[in-house]
PDB file of N, CA and C in Angstrom:
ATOM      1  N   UNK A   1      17.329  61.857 -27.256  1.00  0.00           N
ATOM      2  CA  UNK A   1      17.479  61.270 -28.587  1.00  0.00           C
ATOM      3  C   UNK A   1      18.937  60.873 -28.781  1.00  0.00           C
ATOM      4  N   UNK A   2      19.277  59.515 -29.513  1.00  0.00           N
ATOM      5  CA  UNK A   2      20.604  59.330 -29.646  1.00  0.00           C
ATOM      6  C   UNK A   2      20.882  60.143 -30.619  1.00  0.00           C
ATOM      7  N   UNK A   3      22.718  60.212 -30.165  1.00  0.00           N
ATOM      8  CA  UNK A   3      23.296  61.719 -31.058  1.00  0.00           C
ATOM      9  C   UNK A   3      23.469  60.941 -32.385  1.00  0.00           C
ATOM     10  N   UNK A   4      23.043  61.883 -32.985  1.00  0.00           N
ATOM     11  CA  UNK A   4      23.060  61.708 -34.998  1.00  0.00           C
ATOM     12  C   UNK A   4      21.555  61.455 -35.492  1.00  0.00           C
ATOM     13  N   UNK A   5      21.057  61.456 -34.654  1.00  0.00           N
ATOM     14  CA  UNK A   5      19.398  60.928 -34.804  1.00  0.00           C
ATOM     15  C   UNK A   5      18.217  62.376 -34.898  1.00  0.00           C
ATOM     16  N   UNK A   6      18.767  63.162 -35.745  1.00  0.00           N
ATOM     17  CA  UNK A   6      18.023  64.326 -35.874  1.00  0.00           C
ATOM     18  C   UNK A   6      17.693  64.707 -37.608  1.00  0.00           C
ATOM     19  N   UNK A   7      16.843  65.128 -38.055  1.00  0.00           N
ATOM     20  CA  UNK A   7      16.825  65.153 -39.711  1.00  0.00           C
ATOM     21  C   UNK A   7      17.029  67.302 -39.872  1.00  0.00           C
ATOM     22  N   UNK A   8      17.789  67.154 -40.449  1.00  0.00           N
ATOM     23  CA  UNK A   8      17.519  68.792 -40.722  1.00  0.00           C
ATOM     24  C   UNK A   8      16.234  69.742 -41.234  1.00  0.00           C
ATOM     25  N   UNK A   9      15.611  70.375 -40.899  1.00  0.00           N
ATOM     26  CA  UNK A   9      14.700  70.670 -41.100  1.00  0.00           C
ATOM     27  C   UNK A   9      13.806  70.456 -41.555  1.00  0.00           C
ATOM     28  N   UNK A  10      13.624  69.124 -40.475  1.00  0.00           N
ATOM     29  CA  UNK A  10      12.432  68.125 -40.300  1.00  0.00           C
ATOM     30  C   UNK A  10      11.685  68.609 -39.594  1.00  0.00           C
ATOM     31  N   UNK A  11      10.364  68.964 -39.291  1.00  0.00           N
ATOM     32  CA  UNK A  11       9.363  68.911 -38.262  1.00  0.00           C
ATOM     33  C   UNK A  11       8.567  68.209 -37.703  1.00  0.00           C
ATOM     34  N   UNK A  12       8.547  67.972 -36.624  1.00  0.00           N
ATOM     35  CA  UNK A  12       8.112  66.813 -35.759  1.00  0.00           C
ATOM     36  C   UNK A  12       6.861  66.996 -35.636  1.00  0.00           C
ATOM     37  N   UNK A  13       6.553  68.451 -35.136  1.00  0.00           N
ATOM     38  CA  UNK A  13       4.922  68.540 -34.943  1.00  0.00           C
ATOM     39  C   UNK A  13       4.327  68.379 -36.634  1.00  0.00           C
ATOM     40  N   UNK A  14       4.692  68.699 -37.656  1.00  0.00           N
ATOM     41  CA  UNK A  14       4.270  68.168 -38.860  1.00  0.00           C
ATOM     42  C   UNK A  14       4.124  66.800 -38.935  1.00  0.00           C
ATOM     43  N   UNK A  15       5.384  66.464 -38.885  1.00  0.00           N
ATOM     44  CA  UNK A  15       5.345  64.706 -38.910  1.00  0.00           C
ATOM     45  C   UNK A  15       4.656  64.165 -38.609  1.00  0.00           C
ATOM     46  N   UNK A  16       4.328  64.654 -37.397  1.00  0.00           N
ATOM     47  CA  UNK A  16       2.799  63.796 -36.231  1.00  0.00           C
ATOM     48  C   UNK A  16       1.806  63.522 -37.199  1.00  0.00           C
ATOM     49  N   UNK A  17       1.298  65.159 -37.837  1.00  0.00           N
ATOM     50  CA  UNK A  17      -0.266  65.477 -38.609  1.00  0.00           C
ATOM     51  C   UNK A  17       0.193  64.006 -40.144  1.00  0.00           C
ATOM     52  N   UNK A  18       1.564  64.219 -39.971  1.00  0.00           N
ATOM     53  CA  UNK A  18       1.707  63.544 -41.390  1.00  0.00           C
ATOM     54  C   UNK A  18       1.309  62.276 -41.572  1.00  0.00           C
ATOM     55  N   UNK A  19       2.056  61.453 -40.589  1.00  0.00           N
ATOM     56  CA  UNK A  19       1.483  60.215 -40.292  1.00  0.00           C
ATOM     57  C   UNK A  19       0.437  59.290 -40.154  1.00  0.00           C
ATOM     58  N   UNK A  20      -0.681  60.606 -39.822  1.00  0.00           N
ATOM     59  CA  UNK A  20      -1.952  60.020 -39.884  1.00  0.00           C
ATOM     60  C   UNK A  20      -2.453  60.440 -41.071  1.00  0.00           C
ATOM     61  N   UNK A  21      -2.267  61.261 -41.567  1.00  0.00           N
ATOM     62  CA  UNK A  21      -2.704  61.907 -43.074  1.00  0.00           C
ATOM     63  C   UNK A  21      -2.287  60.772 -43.593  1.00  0.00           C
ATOM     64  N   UNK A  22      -0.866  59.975 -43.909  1.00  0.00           N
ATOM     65  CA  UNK A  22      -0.935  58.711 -45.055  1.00  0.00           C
ATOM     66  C   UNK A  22      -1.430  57.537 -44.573  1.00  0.00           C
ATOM     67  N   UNK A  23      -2.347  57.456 -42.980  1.00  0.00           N
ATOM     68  CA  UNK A  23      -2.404  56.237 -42.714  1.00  0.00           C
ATOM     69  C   UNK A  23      -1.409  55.150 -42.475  1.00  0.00           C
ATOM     70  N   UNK A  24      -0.278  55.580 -41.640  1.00  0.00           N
ATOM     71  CA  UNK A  24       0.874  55.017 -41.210  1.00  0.00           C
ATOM     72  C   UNK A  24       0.279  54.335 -40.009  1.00  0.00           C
ATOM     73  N   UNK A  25      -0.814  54.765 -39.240  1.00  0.00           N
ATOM     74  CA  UNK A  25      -1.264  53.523 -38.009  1.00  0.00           C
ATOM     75  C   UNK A  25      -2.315  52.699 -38.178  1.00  0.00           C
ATOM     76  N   UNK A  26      -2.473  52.316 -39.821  1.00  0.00           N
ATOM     77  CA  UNK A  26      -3.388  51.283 -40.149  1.00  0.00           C
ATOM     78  C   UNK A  26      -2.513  50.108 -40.305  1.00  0.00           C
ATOM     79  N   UNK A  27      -1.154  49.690 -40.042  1.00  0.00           N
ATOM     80  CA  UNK A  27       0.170  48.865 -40.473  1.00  0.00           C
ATOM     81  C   UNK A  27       0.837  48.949 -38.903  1.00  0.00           C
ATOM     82  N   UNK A  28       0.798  49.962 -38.028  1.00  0.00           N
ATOM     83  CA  UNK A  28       1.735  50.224 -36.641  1.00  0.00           C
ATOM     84  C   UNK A  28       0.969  51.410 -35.763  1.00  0.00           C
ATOM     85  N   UNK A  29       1.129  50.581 -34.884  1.00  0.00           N
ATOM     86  CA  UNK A  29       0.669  51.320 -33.428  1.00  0.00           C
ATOM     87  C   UNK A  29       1.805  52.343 -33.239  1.00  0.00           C
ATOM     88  N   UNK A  30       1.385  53.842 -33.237  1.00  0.00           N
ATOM     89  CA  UNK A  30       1.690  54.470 -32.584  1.00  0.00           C
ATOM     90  C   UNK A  30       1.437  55.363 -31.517  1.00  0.00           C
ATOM     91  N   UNK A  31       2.422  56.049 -30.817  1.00  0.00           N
ATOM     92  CA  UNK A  31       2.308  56.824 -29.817  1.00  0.00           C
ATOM     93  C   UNK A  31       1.631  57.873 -30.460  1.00  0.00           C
ATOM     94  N   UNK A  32       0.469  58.491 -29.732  1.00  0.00           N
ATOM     95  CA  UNK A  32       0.170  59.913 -30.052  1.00  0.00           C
ATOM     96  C   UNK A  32      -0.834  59.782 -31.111  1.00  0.00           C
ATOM     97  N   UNK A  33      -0.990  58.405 -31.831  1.00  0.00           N
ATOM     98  CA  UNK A  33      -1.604  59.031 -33.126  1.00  0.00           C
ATOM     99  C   UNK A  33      -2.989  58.008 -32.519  1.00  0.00           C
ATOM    100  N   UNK A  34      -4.749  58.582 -32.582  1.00  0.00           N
ATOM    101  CA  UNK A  34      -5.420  58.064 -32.315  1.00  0.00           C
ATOM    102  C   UNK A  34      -6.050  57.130 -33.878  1.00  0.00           C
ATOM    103  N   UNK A  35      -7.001  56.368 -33.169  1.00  0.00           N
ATOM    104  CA  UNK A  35      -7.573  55.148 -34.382  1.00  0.00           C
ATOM    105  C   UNK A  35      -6.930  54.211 -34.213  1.00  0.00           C
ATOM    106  N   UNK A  36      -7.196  53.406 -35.355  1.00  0.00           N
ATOM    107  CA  UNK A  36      -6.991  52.120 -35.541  1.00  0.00           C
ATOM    108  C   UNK A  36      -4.862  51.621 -35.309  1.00  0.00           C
ATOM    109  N   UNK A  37      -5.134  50.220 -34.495  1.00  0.00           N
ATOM    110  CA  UNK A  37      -3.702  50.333 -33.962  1.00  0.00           C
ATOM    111  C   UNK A  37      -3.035  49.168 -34.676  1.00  0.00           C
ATOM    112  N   UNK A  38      -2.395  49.446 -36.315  1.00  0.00           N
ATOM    113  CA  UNK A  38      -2.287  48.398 -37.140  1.00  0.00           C
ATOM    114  C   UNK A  38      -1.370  47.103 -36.544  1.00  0.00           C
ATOM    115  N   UNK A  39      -1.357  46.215 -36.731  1.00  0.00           N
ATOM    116  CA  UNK A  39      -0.144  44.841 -35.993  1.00  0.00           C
ATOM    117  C   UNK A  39       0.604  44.153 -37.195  1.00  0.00           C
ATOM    118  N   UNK A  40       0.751  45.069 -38.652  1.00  0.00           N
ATOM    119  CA  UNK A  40       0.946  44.457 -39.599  1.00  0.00           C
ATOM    120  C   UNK A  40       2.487  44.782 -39.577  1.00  0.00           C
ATOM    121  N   UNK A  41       2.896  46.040 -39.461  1.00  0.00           N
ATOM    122  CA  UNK A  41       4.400  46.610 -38.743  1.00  0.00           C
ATOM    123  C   UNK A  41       4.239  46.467 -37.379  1.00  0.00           C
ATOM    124  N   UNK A  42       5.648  47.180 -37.071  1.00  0.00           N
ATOM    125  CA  UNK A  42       6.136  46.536 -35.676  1.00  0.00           C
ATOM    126  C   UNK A  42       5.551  48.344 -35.108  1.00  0.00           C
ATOM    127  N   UNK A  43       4.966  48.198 -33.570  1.00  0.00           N
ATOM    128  CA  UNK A  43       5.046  49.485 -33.143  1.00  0.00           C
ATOM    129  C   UNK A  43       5.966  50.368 -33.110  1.00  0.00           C
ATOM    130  N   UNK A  44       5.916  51.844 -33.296  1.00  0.00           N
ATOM    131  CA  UNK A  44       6.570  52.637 -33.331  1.00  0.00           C
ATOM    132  C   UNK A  44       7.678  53.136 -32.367  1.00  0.00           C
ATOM    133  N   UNK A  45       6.771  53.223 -31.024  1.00  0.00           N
ATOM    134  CA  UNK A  45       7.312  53.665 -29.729  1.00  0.00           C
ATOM    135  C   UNK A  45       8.688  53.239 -29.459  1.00  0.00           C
ATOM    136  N   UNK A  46       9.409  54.116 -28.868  1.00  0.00           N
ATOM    137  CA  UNK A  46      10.757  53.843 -29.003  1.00  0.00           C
ATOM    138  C   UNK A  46      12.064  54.198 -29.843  1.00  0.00           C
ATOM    139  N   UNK A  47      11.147  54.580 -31.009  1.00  0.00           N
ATOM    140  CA  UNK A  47      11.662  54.506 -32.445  1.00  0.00           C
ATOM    141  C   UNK A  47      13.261  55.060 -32.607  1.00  0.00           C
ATOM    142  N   UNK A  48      13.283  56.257 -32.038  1.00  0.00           N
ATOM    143  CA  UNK A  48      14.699  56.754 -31.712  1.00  0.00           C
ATOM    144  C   UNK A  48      15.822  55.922 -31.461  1.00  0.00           C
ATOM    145  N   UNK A  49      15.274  55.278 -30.375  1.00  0.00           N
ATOM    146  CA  UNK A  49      16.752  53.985 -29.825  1.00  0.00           C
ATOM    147  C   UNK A  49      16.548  52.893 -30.455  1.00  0.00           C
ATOM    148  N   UNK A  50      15.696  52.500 -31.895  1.00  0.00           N
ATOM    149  CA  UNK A  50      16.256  51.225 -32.048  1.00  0.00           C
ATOM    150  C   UNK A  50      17.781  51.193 -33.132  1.00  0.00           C
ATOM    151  N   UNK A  51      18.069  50.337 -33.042  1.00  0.00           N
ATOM    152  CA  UNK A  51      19.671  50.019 -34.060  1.00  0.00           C
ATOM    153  C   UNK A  51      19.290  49.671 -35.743  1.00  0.00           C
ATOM    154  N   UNK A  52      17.725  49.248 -35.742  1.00  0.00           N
ATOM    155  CA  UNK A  52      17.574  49.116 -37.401  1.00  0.00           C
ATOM    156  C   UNK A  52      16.518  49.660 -37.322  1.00  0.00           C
ATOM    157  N   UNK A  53      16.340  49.420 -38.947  1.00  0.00           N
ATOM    158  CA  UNK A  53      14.920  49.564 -39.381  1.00  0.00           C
ATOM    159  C   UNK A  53      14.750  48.523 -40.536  1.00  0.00           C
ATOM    160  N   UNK A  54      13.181  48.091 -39.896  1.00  0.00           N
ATOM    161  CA  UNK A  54      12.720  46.453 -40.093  1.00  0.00           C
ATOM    162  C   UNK A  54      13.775  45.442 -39.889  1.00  0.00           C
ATOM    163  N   UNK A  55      14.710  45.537 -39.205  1.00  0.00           N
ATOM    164  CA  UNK A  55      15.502  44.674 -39.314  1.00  0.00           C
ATOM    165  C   UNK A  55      16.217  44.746 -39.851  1.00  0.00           C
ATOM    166  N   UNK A  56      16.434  45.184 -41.548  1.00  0.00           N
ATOM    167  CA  UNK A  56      17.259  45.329 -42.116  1.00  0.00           C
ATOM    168  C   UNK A  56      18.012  45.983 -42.378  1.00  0.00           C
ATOM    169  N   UNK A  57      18.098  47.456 -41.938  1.00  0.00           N
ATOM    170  CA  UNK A  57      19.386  49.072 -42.207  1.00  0.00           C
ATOM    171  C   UNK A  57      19.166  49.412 -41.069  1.00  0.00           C
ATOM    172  N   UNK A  58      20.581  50.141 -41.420  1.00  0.00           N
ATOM    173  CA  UNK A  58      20.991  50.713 -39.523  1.00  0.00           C
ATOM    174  C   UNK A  58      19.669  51.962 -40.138  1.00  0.00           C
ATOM    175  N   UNK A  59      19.185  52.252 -38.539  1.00  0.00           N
ATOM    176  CA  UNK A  59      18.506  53.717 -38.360  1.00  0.00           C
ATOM    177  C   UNK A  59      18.933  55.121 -37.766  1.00  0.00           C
ATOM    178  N   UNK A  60      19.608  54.764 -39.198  1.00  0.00           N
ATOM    179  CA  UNK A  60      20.304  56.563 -39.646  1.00  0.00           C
ATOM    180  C   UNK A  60      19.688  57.470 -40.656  1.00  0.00           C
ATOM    181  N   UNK A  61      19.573  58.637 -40.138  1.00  0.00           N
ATOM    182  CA  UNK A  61      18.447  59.493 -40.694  1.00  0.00           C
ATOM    183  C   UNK A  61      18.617  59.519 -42.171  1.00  0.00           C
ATOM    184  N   UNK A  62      19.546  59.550 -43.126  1.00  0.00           N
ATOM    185  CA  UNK A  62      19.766  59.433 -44.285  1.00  0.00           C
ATOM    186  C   UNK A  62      18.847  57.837 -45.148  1.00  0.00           C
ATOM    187  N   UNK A  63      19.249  57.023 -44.028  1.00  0.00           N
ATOM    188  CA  UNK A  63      18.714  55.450 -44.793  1.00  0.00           C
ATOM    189  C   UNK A  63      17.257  55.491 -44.213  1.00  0.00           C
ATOM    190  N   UNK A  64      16.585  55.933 -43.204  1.00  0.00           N
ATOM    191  CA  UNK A  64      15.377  56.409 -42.645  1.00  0.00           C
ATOM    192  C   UNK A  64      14.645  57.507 -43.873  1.00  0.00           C
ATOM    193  N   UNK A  65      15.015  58.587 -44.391  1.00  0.00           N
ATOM    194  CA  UNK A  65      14.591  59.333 -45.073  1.00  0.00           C
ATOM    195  C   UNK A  65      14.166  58.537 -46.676  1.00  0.00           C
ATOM    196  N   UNK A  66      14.981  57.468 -46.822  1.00  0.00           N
ATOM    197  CA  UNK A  66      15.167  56.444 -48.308  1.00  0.00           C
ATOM    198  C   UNK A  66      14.274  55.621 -48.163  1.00  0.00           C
ATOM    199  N   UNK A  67      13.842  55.209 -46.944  1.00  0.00           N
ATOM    200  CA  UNK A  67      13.408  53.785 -46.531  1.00  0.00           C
ATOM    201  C   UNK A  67      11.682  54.791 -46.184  1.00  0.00           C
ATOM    202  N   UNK A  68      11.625  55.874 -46.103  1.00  0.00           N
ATOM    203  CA  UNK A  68       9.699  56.474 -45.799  1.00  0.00           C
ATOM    204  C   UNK A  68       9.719  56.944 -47.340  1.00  0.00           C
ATOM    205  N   UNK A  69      10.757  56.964 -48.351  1.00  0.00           N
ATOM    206  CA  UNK A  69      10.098  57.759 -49.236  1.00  0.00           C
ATOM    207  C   UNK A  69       9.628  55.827 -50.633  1.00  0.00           C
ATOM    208  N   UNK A  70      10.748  55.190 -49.910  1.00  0.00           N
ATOM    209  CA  UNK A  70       9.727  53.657 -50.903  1.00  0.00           C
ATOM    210  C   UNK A  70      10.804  53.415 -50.406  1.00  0.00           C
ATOM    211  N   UNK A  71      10.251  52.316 -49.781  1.00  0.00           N
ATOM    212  CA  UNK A  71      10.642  51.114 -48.789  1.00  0.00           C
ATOM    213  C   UNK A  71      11.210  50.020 -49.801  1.00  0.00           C
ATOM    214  N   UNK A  72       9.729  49.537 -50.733  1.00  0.00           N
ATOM    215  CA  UNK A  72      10.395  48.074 -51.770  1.00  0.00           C
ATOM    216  C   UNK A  72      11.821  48.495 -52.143  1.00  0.00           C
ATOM    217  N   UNK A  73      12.334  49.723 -53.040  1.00  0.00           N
ATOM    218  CA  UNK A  73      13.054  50.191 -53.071  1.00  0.00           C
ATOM    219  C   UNK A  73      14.627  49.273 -52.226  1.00  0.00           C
ATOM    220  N   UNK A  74      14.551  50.080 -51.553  1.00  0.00           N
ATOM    221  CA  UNK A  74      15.541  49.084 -50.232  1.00  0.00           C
ATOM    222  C   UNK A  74      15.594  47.925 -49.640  1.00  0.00           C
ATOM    223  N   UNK A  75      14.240  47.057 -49.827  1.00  0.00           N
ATOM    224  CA  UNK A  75      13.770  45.879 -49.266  1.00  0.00           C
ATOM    225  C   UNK A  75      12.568  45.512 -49.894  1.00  0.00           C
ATOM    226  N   UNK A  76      13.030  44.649 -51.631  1.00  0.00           N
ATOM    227  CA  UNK A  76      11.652  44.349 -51.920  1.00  0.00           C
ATOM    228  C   UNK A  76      10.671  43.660 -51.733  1.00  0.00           C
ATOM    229  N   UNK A  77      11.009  42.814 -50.631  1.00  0.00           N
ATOM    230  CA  UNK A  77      10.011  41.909 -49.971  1.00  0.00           C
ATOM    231  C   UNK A  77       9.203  42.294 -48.714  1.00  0.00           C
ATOM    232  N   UNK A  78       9.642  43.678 -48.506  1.00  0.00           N
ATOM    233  CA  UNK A  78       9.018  44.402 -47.494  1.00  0.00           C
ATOM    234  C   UNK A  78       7.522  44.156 -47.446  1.00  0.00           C
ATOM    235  N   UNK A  79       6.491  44.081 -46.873  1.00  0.00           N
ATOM    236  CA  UNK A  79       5.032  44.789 -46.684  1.00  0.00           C
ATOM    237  C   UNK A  79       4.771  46.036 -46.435  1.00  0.00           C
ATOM    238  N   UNK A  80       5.727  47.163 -46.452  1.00  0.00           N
ATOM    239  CA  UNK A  80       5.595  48.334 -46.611  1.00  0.00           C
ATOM    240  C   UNK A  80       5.568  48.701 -47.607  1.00  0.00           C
ATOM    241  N   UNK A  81       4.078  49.482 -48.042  1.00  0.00           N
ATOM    242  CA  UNK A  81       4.265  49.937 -49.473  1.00  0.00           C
ATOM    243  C   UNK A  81       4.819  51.282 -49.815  1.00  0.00           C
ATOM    244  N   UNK A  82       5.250  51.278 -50.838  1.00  0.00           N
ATOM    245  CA  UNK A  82       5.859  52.656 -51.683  1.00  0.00           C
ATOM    246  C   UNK A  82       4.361  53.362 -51.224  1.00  0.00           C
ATOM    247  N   UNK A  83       4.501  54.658 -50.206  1.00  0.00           N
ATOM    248  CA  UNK A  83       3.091  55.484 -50.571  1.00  0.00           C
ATOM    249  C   UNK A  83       3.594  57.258 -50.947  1.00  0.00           C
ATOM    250  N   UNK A  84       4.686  57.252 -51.368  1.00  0.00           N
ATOM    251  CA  UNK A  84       4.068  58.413 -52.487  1.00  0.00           C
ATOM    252  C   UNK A  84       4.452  59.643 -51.305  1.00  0.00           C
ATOM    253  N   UNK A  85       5.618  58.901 -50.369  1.00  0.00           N
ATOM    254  CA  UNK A  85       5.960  60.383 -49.651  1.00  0.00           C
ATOM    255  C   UNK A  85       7.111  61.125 -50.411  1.00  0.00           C
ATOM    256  N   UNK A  86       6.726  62.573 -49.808  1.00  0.00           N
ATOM    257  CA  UNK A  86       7.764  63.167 -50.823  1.00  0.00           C
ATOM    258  C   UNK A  86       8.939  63.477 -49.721  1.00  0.00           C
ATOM    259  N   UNK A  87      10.198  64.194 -50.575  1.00  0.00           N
ATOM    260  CA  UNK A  87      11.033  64.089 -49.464  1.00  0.00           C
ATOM    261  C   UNK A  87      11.275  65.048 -48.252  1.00  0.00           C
ATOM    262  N   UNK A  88      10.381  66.501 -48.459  1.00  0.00           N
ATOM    263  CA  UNK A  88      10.303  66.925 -47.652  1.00  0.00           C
ATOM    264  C   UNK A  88       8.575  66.399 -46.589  1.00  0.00           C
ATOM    265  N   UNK A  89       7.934  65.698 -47.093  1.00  0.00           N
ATOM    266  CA  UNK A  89       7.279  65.002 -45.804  1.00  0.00           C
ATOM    267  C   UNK A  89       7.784  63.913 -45.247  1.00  0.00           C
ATOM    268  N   UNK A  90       8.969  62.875 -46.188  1.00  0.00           N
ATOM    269  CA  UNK A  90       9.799  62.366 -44.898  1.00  0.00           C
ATOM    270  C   UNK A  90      10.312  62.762 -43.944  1.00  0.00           C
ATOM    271  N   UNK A  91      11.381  64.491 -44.602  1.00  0.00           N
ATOM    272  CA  UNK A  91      11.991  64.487 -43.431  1.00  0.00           C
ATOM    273  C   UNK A  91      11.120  64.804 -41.942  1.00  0.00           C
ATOM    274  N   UNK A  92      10.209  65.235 -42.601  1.00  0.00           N
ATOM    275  CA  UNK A  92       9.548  65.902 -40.703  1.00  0.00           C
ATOM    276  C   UNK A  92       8.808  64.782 -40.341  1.00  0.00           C
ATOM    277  N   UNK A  93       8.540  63.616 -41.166  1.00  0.00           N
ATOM    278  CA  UNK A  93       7.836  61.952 -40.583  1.00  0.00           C
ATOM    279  C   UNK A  93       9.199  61.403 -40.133  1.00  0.00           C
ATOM    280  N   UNK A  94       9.918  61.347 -40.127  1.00  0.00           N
ATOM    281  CA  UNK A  94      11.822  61.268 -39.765  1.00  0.00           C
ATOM    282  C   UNK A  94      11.891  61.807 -38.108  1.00  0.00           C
ATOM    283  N   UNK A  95      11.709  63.622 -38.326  1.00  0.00           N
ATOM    284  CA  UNK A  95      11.856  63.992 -36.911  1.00  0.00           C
ATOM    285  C   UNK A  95      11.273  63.483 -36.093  1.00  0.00           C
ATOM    286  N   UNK A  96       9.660  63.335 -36.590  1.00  0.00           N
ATOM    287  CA  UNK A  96       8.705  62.708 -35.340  1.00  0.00           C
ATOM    288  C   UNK A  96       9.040  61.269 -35.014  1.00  0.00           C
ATOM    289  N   UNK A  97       9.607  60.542 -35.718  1.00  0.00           N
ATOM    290  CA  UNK A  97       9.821  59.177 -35.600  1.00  0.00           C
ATOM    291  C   UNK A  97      10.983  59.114 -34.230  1.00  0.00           C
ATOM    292  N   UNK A  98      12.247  60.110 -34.533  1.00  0.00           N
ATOM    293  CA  UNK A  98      13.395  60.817 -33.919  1.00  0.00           C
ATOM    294  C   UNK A  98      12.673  60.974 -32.144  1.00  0.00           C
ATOM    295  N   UNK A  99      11.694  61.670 -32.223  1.00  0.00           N
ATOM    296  CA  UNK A  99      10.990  62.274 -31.154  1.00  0.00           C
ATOM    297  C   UNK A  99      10.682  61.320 -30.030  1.00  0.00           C
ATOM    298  N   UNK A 100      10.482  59.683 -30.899  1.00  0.00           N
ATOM    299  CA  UNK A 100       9.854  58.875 -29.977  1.00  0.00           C
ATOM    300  C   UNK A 100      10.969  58.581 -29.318  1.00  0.00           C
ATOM    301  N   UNK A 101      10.694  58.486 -28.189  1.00  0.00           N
ATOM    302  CA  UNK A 101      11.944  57.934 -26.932  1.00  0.00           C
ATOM    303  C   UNK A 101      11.623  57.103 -26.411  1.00  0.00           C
TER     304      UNK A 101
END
């Protein structure tokens, strides 16, 4: 994982269960999570090493934690909707995101 790319007591193996609990791979294909493999976001895999998120903010766990809890928020033209995460299920949807290499 690149260094700084960790959320504080975030959990990853949570994160995993979390992700599919809000239906995060009906919008993006991810690693690990079975069902439907959305193409409406960009796939997940990788997620750790990329330099943004959507393109638009660096992906640093602080602007990552802002950007899962309401996206319009930060980018209102996004297609990611505000869904109502709270901030301790970002952070461990954060770690697992962290996890992907």
């Amino acid at each position: 994982m690149p260094a700084g790319r960790q959320v504080a007591d975030g959990d990853p193996a949570r994160g995993h269960v979390l992700v599919r609990s809000y239906g995060c791979q009906t919008c993006h294909a991810i690693p690990g999570v079975a069902g439907v493999k959305g193409v409406v976001g960009p796939p997940l895999d990788r997620f750790a090493r990329r330099a943004m998120i959507a393109g638009l903010v660096p992906n640093e766990p602080a602007v990552l934690l802002r950007w899962l809890e309401n996206p319009p928020q930060i980018s209102p033209r996004t297609a990611m909707p505000d869904m109502g995460v709270s901030r301790a299920d970002a952070r461990d949807i954060a770690a697992y995101l962290y996890s992907l290499e």
